[in-house]
N, C-alpha and C. Protein backbone atom coordinates (compact mmCIF):
# COMPACT_ATOMS: atom_id res chain seq x y z
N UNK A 1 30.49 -48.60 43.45
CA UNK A 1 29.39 -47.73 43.84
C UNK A 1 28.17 -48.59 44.11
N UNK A 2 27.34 -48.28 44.83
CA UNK A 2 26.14 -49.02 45.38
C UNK A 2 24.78 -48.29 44.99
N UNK A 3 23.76 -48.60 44.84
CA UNK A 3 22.91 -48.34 44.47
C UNK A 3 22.27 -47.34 45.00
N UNK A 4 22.59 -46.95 46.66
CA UNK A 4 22.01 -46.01 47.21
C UNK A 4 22.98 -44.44 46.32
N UNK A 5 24.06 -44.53 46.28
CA UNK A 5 25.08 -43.70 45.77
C UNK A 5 24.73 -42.84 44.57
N UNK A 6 24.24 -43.91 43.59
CA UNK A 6 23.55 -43.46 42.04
C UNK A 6 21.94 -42.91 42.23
N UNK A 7 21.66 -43.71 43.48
CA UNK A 7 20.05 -42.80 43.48
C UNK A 7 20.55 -41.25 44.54
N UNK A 8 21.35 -41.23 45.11
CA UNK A 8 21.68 -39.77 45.48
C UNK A 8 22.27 -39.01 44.56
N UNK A 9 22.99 -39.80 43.70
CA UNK A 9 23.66 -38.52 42.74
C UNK A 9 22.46 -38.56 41.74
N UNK A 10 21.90 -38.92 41.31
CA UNK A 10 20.06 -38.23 40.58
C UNK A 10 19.50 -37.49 41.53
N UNK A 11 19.32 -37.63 42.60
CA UNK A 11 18.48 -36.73 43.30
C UNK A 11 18.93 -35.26 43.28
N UNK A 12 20.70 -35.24 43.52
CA UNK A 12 21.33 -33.80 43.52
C UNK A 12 21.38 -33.62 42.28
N UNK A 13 21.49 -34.51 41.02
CA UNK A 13 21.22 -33.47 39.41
C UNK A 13 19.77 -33.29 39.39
N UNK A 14 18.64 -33.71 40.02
CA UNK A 14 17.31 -32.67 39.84
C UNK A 14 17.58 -32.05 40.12
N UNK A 15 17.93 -31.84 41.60
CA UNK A 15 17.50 -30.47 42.22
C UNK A 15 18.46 -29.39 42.11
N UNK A 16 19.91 -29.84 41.54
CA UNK A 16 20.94 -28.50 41.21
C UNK A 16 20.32 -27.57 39.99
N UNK A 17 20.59 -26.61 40.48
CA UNK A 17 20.29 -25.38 39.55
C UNK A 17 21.70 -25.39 38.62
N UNK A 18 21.03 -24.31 37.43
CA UNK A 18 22.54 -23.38 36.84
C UNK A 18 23.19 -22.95 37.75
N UNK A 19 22.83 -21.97 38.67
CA UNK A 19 23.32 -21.30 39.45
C UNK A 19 24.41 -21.86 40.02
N UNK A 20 23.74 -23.75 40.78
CA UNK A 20 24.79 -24.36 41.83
C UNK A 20 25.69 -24.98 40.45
N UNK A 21 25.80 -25.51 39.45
CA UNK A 21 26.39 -25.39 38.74
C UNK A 21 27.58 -24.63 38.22
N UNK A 22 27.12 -23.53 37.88
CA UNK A 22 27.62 -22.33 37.61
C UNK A 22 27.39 -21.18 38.77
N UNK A 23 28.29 -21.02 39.19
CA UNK A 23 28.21 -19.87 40.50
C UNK A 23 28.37 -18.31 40.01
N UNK A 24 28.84 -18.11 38.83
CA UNK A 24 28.90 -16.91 38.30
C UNK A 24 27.87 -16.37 37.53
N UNK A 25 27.18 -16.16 37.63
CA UNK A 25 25.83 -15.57 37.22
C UNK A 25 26.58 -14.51 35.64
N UNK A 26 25.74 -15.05 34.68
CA UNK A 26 25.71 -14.39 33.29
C UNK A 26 25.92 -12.91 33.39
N UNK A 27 27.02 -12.34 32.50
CA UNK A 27 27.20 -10.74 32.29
C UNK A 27 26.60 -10.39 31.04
N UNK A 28 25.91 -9.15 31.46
CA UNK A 28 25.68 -8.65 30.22
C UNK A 28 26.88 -7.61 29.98
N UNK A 29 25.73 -7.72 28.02
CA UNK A 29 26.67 -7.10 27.49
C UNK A 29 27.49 -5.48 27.98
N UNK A 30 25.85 -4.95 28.75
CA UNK A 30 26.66 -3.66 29.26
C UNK A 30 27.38 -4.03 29.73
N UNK A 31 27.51 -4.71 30.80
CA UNK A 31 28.60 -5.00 31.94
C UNK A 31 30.15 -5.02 31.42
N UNK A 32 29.63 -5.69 30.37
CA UNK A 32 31.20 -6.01 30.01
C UNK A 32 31.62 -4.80 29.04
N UNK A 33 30.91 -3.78 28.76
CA UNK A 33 31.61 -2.93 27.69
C UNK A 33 31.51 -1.67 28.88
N UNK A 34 30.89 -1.52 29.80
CA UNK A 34 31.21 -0.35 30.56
C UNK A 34 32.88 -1.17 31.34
N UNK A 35 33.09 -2.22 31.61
CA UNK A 35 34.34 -2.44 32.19
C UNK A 35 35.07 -2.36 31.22
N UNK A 36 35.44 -2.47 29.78
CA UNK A 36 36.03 -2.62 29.02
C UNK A 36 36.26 -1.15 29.02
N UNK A 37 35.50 -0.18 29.25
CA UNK A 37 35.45 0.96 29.01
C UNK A 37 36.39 1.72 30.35
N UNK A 38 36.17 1.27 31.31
CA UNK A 38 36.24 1.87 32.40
C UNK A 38 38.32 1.28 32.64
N UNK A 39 38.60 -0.14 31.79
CA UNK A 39 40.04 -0.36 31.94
C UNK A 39 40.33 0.79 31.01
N UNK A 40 39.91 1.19 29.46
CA UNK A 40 40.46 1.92 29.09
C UNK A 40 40.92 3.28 29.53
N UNK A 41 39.45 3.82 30.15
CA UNK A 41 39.52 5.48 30.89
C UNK A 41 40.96 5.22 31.94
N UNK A 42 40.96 4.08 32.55
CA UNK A 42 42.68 3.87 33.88
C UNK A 42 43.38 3.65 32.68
N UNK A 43 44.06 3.25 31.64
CA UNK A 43 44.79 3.18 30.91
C UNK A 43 45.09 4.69 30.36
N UNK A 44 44.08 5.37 29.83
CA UNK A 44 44.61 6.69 29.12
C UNK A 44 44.96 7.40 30.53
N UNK A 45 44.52 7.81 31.48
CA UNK A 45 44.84 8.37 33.11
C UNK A 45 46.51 7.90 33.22
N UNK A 46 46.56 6.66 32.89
CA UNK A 46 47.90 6.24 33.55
C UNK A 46 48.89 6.79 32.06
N UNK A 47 48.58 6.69 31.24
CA UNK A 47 49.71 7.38 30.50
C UNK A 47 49.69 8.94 30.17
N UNK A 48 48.07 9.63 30.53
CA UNK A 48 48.45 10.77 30.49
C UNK A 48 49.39 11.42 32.21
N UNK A 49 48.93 10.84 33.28
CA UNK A 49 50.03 11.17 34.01
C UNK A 49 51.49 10.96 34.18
N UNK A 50 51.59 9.78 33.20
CA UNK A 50 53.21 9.66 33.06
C UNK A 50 53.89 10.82 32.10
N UNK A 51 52.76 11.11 31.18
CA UNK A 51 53.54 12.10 29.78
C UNK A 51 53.31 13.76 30.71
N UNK A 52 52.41 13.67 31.67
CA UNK A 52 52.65 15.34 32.13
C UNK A 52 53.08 15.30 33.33
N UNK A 53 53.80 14.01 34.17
CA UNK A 53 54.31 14.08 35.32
C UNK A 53 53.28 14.71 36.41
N UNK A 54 52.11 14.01 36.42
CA UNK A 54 51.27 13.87 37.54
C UNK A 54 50.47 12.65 38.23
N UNK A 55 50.17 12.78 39.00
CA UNK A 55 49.88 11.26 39.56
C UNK A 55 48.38 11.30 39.11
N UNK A 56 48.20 10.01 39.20
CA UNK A 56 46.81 9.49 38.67
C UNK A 56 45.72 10.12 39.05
N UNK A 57 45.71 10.16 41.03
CA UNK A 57 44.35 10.66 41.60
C UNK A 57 44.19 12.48 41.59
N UNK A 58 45.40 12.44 40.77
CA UNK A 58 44.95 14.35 40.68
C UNK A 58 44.39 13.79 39.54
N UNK A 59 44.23 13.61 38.49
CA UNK A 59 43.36 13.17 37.56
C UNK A 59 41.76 12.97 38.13
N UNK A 60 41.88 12.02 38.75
CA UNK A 60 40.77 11.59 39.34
C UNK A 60 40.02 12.43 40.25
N UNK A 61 41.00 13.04 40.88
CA UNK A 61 39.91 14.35 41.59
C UNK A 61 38.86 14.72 41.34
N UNK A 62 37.51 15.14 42.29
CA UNK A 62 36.74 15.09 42.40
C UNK A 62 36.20 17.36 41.53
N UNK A 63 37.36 17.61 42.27
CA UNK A 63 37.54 18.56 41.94
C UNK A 63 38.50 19.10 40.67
N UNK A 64 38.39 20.73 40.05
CA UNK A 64 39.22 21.22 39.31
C UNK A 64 40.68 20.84 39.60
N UNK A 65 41.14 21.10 40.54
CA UNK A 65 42.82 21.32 40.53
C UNK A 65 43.53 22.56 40.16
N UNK A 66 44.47 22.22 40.10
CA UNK A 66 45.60 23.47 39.41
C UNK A 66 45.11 23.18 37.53
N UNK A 67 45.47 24.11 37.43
CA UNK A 67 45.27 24.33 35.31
C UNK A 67 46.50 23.33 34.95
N UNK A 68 47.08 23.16 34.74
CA UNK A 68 47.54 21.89 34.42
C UNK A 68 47.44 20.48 34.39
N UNK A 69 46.93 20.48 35.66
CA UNK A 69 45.85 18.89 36.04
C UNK A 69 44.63 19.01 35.34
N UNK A 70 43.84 19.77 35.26
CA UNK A 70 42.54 20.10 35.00
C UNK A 70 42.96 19.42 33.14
N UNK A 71 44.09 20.78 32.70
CA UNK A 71 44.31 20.27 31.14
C UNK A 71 44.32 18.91 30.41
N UNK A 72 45.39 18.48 31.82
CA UNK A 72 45.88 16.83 31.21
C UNK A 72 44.13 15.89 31.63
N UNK A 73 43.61 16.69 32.16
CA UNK A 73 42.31 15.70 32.53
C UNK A 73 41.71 16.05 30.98
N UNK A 74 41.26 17.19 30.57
CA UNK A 74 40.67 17.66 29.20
C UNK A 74 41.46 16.16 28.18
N UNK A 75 42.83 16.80 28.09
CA UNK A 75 43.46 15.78 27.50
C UNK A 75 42.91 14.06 27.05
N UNK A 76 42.89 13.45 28.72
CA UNK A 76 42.50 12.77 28.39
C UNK A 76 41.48 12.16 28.58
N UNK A 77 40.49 12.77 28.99
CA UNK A 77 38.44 13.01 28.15
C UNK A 77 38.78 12.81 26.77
N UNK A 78 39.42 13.62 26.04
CA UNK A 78 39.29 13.93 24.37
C UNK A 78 40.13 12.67 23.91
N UNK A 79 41.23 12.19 24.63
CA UNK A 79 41.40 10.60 24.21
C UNK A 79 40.94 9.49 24.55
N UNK A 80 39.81 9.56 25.22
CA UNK A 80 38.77 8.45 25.49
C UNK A 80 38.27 8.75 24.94
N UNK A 81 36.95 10.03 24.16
CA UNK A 81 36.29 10.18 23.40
C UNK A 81 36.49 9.64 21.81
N UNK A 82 37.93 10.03 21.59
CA UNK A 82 38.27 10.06 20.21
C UNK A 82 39.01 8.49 20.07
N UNK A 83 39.61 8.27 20.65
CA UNK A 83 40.52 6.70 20.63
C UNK A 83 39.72 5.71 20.50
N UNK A 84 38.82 5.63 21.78
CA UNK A 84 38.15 4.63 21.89
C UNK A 84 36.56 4.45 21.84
N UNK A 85 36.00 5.71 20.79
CA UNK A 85 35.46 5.86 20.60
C UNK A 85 33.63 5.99 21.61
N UNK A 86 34.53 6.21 22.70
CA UNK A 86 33.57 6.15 23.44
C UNK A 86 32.08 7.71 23.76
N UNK A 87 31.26 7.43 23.79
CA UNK A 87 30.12 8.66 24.06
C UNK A 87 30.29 9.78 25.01
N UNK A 88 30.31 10.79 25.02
CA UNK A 88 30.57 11.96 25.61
C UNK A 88 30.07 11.40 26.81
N UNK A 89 28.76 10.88 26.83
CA UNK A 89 28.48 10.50 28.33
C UNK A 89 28.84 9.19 29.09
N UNK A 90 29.55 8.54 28.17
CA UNK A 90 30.17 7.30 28.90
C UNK A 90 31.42 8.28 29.42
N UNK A 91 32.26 9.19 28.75
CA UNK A 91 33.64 9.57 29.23
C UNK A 91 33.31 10.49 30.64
N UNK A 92 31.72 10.90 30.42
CA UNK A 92 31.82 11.54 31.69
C UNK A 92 31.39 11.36 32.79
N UNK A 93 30.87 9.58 32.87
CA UNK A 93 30.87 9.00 33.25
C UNK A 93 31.88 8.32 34.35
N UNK A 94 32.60 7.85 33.29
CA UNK A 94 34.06 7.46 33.90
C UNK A 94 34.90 8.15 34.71
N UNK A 95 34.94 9.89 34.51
CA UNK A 95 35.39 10.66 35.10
C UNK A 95 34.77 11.64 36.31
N UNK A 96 33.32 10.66 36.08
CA UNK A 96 33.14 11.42 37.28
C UNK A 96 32.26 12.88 37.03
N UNK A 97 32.30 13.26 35.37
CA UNK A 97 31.77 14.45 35.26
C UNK A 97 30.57 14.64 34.86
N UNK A 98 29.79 15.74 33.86
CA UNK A 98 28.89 15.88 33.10
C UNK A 98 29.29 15.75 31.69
N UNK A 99 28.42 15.15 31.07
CA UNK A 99 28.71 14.79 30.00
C UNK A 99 28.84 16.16 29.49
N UNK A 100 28.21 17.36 29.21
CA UNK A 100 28.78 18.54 28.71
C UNK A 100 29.79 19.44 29.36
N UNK A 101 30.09 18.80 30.40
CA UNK A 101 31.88 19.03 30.97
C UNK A 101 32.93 17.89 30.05
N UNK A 102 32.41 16.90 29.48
CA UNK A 102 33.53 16.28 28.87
C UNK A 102 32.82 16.57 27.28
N UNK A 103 32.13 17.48 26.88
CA UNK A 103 31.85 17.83 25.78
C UNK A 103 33.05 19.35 26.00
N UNK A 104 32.77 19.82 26.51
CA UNK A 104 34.19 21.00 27.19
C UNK A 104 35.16 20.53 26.50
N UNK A 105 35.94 20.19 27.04
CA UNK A 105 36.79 19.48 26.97
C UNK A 105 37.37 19.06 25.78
N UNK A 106 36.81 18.34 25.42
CA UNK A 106 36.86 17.47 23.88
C UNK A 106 37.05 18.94 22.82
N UNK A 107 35.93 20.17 23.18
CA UNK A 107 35.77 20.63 22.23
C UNK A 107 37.06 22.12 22.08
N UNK A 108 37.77 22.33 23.91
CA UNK A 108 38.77 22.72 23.84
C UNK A 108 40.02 21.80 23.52
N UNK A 109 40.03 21.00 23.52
CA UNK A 109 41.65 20.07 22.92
C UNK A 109 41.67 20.36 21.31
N UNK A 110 40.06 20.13 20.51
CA UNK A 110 39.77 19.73 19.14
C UNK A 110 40.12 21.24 18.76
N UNK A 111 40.17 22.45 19.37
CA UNK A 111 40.68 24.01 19.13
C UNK A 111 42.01 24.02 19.19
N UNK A 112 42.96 23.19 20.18
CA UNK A 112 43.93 23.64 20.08
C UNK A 112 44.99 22.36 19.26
N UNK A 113 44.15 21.88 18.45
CA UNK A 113 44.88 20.91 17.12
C UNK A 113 44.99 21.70 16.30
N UNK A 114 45.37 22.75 15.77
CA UNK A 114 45.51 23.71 14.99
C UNK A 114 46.96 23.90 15.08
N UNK A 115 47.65 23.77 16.34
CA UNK A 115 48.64 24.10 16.69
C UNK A 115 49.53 22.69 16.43
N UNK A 116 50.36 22.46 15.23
CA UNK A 116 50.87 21.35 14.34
C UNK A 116 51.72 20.37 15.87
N UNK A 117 52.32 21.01 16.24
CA UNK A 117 53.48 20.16 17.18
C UNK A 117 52.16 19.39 18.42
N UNK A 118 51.40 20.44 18.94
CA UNK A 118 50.28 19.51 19.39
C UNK A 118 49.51 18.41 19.21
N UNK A 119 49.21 18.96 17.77
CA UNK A 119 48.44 18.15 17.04
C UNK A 119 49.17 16.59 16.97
N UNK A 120 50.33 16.84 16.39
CA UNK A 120 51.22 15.85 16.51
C UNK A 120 50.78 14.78 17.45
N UNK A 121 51.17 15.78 18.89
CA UNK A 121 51.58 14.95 19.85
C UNK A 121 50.42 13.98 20.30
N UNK A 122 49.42 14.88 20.12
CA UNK A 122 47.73 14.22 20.12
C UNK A 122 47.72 12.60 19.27
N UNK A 123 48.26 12.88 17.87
CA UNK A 123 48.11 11.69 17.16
C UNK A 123 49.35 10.38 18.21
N UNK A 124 50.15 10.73 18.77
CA UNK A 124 50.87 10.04 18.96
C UNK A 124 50.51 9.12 20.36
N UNK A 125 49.70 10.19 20.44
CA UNK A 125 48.94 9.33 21.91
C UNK A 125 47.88 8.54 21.63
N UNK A 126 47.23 9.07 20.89
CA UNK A 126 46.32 7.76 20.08
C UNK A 126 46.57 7.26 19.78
N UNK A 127 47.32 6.90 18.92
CA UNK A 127 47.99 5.84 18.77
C UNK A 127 48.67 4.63 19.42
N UNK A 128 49.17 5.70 20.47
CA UNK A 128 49.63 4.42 21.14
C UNK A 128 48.54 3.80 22.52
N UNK A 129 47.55 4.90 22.35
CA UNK A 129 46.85 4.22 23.56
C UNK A 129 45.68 3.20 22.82
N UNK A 130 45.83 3.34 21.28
CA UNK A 130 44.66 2.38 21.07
C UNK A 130 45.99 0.91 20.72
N UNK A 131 47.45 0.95 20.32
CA UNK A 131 48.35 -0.26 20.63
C UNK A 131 48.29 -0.91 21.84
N UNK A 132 48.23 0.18 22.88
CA UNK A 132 48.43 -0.47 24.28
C UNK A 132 47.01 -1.21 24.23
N UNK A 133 46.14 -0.49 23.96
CA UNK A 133 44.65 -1.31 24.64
C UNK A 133 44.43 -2.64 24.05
N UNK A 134 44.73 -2.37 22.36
CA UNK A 134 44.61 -4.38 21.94
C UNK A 134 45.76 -4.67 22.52
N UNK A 135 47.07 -4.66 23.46
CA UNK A 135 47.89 -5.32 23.81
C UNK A 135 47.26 -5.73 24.86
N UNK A 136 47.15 -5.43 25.73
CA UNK A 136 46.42 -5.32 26.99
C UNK A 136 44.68 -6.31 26.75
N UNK A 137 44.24 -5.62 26.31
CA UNK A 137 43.03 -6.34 26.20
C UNK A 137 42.34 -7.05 24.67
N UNK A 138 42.62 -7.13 23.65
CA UNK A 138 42.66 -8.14 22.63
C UNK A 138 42.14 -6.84 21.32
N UNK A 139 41.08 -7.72 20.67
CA UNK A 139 41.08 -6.71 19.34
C UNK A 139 39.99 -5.17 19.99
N UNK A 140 40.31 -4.41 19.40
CA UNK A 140 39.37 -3.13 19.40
C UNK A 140 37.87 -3.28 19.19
């Protein structure tokens, strides 16, 4: 190396930034817990349409649907709320709704846990959607 070489590579470490350094600019913490949030809401979607045999974007619809879509959507509002402990208004968020549309929701599923074989089935989905999520994405 020659002397002109070492006085150019000082000149480009003044003047590089973090930035040119580092090209990915710092996340905050929201950032990363609304995405953390937002894999979970597609995670419970994707297994509540596998357990009621509907596809994802009827979930996602913008609209009601048929009462069965609409349910499995209640469904799983009340297992994002309750699993992953997320805020009525983050879940309704995620879905697109009002937070006292996924207060709805939550508060019709939490009525019909009374009914034991439901109830059941409720625990069994929590369960496994808070296994899948540290599988998938690390500790809770």
């Amino acid at each position: 190396m020659n002397e002109n070489s070492l006085n150019d590579f000082g000149k480009y470490d003044q003047k590089s930034t973090l930035h040119s350094i580092f090209p990915n600019p710092p996340v905050s913490k929201r950032a990363v817990l609304q995405a953390r949030q937002a894999a979970e809401v597609k995670l419970t979607c994707e297994v509540i349409a596998k357990v009621y045999n509907i596809s994802g974007t009827a979930l996602a619809s913008p609209t009601r649907g048929e009462a069965h879509v609409a349910f499995a959507r209640q469904i799983a509002m009340y297992l994002a709320h309750v699993a992953f402990g997320m805020s009525l208004g983050a879940v309704g968020r995620h879905f697109r709704r009002d937070r006292t549309t996924a207060a709805y929701a939550c508060r019709k599923i939490e009525d019909r846990r009374d009914n034991p074989g439901f109830d059941l089935m409720l625990d069994r989905l929590e369960h496994s959607l808070k296994s899948l999520s540290t599988a998938r994405f690390g500790v809770q």
